[in-house]
Protein backbone atom coordinates (compact mmCIF):
# COMPACT_ATOMS: atom_id res chain seq x y z
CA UNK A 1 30.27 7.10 -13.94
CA UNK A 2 29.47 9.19 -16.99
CA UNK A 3 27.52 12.02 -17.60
CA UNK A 4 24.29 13.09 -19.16
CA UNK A 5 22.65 16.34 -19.57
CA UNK A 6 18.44 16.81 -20.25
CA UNK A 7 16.49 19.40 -21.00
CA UNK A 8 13.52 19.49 -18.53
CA UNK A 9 11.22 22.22 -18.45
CA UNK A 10 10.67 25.15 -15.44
CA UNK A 11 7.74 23.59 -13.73
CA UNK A 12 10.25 20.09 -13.65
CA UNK A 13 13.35 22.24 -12.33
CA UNK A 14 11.46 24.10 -9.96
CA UNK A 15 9.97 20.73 -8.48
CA UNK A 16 13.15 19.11 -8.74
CA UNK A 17 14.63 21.96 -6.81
CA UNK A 18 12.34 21.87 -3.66
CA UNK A 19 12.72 18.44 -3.43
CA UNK A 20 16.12 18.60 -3.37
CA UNK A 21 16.21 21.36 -0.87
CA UNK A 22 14.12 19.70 1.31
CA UNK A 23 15.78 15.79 1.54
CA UNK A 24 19.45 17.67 1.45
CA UNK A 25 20.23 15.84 -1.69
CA UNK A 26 21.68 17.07 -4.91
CA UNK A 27 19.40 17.75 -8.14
CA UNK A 28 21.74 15.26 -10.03
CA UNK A 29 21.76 12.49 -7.42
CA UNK A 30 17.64 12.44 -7.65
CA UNK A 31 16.81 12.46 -11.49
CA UNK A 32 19.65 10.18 -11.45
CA UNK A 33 17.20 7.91 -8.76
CA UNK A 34 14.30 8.41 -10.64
CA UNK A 35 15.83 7.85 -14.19
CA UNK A 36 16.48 4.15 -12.46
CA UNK A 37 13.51 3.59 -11.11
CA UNK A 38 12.22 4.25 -14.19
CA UNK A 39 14.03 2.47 -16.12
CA UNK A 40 13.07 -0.73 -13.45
CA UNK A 41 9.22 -0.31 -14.37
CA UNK A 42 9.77 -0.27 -18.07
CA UNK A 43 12.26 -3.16 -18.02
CA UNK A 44 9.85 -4.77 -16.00
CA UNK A 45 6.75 -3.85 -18.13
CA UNK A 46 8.08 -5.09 -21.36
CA UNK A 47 9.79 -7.99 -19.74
CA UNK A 48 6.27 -9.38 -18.42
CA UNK A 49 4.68 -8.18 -21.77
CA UNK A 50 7.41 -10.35 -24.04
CA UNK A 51 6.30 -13.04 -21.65
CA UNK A 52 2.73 -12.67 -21.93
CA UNK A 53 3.25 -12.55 -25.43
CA UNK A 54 5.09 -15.42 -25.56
CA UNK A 55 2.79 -17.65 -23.77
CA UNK A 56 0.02 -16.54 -25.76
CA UNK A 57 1.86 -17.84 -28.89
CA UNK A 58 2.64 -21.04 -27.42
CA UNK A 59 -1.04 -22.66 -26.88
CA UNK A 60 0.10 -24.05 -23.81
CA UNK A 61 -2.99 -24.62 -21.61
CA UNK A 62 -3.93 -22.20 -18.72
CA UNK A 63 -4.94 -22.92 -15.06
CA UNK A 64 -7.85 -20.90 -13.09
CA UNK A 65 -5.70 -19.11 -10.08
CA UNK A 66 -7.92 -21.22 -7.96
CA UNK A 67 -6.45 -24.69 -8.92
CA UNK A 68 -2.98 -23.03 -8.38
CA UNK A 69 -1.54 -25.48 -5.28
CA UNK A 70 0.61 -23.18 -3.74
CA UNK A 71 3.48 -24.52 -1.09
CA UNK A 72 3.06 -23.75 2.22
């Protein structure tokens, strides 16, 4: 595990500190949590946007959601 310091500023700390009071956890352990969930949304953002973009480029024809058969 390695380590990384930020900067955040008072209003940030102070939050971070209650919560961290009140679920018993450390400061570390949850802007370590929300660094990865974080990270998850973005990754996930641009992953959908890279495929969005690539689908645009390709021509390939669309379907109305309607005429999507879905398996039941």
């Amino acid at each position: 595990m390695s380590q990384l310091n930020v900067l955040v500023d008072d209003q940030t700390k102070s939050r971070l500190d209650a919560l961290a009071q009140r679920t018993g956890q450390s400061r570390s352990f949850l802007a370590a949590e929300a660094i990865v969930l974080y990270l998850d949304e973005y990754e996930d953002f641009f992953l959908a946007n890279d495929a969005l973009a690539d689908f645009t480029d390709s021509f390939d024809v669309s379907i109305e959601l309607a005429e999507v058969q879905w398996p039941v």
